[in-house]
N, C-alpha and C. Protein backbone atom coordinates (compact mmCIF):
# COMPACT_ATOMS: atom_id res chain seq x y z
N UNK A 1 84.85 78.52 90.98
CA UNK A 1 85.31 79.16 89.77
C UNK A 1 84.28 80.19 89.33
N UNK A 2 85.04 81.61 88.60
CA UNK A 2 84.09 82.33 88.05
C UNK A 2 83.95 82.37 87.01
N UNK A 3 83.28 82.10 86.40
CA UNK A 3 82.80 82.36 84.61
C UNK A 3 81.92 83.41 84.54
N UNK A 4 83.29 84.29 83.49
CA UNK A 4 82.26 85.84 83.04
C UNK A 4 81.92 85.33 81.57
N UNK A 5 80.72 85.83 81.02
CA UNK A 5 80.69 85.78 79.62
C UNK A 5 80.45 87.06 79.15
N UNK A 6 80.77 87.72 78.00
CA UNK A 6 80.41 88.64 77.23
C UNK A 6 80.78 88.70 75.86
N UNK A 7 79.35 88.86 74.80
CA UNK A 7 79.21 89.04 73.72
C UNK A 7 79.95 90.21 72.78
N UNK A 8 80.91 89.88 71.83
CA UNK A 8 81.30 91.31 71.17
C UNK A 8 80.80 90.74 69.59
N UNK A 9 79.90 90.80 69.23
CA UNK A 9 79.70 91.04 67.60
C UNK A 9 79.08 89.22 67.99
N UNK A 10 79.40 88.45 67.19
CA UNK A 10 79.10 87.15 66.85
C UNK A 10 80.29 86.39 68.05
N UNK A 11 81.04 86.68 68.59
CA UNK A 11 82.34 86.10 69.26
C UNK A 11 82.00 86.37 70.64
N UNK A 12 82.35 85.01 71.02
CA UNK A 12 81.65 84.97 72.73
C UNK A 12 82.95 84.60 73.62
N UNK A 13 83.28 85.82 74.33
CA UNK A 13 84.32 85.84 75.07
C UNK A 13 83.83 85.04 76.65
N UNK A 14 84.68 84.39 77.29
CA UNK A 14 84.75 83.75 78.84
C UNK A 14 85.63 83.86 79.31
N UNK A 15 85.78 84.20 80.51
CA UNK A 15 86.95 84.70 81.25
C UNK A 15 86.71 83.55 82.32
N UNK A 16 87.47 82.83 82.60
CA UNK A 16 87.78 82.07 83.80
C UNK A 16 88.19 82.23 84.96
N UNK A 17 87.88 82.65 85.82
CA UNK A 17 88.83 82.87 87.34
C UNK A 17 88.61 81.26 88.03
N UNK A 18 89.73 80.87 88.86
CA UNK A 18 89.60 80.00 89.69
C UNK A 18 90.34 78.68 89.24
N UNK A 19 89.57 77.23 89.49
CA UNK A 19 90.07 76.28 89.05
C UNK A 19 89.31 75.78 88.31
N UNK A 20 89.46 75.19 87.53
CA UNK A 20 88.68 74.11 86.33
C UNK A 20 88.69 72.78 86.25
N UNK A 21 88.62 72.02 87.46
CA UNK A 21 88.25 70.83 87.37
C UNK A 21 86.87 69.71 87.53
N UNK A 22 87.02 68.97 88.46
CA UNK A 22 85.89 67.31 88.34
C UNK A 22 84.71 68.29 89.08
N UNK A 23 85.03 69.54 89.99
CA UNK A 23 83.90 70.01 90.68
C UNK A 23 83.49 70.80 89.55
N UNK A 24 83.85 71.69 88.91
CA UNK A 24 83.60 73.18 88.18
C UNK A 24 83.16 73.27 86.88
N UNK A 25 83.80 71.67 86.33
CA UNK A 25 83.53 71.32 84.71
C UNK A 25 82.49 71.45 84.13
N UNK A 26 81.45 70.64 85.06
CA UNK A 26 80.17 70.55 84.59
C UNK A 26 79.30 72.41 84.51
N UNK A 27 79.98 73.28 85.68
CA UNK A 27 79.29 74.53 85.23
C UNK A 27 80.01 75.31 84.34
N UNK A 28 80.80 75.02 83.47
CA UNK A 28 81.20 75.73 82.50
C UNK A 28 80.51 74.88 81.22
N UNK A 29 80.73 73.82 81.22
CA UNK A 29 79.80 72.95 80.31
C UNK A 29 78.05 73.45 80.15
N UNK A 30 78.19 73.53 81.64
CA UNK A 30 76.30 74.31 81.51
C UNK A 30 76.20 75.47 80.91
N UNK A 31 77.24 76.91 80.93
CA UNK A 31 77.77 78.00 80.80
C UNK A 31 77.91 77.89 79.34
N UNK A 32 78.24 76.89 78.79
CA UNK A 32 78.77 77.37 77.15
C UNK A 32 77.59 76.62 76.44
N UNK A 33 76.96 75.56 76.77
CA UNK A 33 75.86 75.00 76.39
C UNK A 33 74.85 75.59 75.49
N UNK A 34 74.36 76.09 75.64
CA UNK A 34 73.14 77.53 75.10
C UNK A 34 74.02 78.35 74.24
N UNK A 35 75.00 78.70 74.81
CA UNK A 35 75.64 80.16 74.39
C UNK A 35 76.78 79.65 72.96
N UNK A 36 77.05 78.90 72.34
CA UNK A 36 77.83 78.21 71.71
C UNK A 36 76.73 78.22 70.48
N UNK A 37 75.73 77.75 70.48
CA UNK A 37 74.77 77.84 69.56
C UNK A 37 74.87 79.15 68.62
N UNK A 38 74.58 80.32 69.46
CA UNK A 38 74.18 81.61 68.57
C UNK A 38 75.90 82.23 68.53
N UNK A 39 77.04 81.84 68.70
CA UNK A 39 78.24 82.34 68.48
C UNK A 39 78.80 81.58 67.39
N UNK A 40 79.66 82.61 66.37
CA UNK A 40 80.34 82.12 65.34
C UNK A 40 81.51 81.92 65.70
N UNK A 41 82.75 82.62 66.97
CA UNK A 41 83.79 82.41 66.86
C UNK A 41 83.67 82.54 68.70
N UNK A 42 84.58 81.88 69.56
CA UNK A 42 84.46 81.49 70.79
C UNK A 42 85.93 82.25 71.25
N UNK A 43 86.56 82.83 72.64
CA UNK A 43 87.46 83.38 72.78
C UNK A 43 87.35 82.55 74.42
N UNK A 44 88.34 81.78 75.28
CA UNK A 44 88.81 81.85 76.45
C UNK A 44 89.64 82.49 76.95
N UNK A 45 89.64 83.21 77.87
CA UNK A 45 90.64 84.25 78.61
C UNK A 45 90.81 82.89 79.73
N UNK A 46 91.77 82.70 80.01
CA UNK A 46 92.52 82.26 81.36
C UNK A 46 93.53 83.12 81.94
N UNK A 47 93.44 84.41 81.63
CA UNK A 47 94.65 85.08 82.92
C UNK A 47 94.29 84.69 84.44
N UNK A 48 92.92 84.49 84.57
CA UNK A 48 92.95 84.46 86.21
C UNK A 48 92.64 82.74 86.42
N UNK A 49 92.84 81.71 85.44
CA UNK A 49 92.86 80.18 85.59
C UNK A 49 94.19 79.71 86.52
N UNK A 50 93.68 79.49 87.33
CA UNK A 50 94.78 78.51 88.08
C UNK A 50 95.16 77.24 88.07
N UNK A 51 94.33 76.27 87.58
CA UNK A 51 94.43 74.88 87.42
C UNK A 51 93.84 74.73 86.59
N UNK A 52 93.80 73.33 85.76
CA UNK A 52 92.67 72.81 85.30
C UNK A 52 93.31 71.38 84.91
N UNK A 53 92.07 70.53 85.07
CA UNK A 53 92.16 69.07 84.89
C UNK A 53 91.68 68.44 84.01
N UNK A 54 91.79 67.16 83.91
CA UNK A 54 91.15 66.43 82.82
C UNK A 54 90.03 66.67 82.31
N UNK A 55 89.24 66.73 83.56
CA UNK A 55 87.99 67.24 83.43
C UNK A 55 87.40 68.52 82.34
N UNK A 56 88.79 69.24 82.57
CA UNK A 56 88.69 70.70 82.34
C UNK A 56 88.71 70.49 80.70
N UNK A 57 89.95 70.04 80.44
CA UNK A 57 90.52 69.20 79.31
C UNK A 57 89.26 69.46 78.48
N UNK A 58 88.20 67.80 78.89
CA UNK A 58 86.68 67.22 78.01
C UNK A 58 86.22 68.36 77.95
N UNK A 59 85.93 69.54 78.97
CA UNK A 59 84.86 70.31 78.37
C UNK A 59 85.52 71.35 77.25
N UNK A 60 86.83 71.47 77.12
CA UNK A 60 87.59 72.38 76.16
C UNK A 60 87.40 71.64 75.42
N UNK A 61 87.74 70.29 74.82
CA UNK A 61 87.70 69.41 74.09
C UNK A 61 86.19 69.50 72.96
N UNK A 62 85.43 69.41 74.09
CA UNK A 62 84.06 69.14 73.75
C UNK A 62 83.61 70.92 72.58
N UNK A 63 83.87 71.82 73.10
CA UNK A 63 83.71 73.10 72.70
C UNK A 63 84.63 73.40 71.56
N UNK A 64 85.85 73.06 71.73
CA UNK A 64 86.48 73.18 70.41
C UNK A 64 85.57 72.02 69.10
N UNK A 65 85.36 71.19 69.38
CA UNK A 65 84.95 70.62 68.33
C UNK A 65 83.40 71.16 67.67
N UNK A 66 82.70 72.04 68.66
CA UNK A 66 81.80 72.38 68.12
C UNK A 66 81.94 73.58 67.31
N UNK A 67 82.99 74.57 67.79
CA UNK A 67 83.60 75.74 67.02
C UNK A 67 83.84 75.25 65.67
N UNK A 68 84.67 74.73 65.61
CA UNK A 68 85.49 73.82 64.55
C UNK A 68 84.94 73.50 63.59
N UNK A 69 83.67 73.82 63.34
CA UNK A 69 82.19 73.85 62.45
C UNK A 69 81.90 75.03 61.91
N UNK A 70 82.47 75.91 63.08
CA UNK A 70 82.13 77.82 63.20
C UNK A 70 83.50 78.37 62.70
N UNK A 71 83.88 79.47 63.00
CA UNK A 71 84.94 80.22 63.08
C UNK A 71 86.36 79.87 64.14
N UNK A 72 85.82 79.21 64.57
CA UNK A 72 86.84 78.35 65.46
C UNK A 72 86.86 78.84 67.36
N UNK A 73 87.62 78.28 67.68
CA UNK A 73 87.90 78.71 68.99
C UNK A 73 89.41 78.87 69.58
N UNK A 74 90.00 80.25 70.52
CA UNK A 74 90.99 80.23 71.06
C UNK A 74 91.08 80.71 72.33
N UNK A 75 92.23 79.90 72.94
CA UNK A 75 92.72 80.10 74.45
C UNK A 75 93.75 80.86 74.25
N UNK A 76 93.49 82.31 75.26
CA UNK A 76 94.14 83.38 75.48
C UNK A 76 95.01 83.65 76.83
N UNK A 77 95.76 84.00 76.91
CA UNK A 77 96.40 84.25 78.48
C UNK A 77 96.38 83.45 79.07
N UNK A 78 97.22 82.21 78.75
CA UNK A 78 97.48 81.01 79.43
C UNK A 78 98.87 80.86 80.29
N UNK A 79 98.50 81.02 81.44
CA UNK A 79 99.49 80.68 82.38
C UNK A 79 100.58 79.22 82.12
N UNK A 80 101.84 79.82 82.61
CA UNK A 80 102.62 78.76 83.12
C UNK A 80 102.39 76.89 83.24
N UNK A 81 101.10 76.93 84.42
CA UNK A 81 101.04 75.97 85.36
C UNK A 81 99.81 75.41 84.20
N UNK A 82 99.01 75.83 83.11
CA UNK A 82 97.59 75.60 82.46
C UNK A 82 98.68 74.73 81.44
N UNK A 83 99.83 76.06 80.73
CA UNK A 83 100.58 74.96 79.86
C UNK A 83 101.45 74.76 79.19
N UNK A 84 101.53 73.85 80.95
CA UNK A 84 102.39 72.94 80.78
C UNK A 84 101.16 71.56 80.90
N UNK A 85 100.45 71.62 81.57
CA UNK A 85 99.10 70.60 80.99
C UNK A 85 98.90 70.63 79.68
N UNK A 86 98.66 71.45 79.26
CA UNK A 86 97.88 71.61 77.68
C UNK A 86 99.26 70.82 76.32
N UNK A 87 100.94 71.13 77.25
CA UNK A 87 101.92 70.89 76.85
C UNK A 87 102.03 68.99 76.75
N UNK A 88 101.87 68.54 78.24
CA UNK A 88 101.79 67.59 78.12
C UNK A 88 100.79 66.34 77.58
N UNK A 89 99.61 67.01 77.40
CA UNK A 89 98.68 66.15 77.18
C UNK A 89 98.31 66.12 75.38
N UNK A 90 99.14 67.12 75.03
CA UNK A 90 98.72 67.49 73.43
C UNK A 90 98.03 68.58 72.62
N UNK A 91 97.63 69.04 73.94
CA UNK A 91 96.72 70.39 73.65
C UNK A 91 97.35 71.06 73.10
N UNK A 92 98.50 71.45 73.22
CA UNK A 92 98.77 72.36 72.24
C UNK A 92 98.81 72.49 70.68
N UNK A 93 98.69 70.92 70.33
CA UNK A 93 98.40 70.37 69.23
C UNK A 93 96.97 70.65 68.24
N UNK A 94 96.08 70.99 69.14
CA UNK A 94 94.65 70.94 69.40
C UNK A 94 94.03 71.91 69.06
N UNK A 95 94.85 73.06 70.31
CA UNK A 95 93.85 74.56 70.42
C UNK A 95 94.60 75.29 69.97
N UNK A 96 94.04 76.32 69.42
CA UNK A 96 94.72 77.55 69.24
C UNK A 96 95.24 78.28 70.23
N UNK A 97 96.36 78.56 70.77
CA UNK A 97 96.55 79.13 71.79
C UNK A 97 97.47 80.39 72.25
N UNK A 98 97.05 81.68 72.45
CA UNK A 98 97.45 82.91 72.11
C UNK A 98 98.26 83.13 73.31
């Protein structure tokens, strides 16, 4: 998986390419770790996400709740196949999702 990051003002955009699961989780978790701190409002791009798993799930999970303190966080350009996961599991309930 690729994780781009880039800063616009206080709002920390990530672009996802690839898959997001039990292998990849932990480096997006490492990826937002640091960078979550000095951001007020968080943006995910998934146009180029192809999967994502439970796994993927906890670390969205985990990041929304720290936003959720801040300006919040939203998932952008969400494919089909992302959600109908996000559909079934509740996420949509959850995240903001554009």
């Amino acid at each position: 998986m690729n994780i781009t990051k880039t800063v616009n003002g206080s709002t920390l955009n990530v672009a996802l390419e690839g898959r997001l699961d039990t292998v990849t989780a932990p480096d997006l978790e490492q990826a937002l770790k640091g960078s979550l701190d000095s951001a007020d409002a968080l943006v995910l791009d998934f146009a180029k996400l192809d999967y994502i798993s439970s796994a993927g799930l906890r670390v969205l999970l985990s990041a929304h709740k720290t936003m959720s303190k801040k300006s919040g966080m939203k998932v952008v350009n969400v494919n089909e196949i992302v959600k109908e996961v996000f559909d079934v599991t509740g996420f949509v309930d959850i995240l903001d999702i554009e």
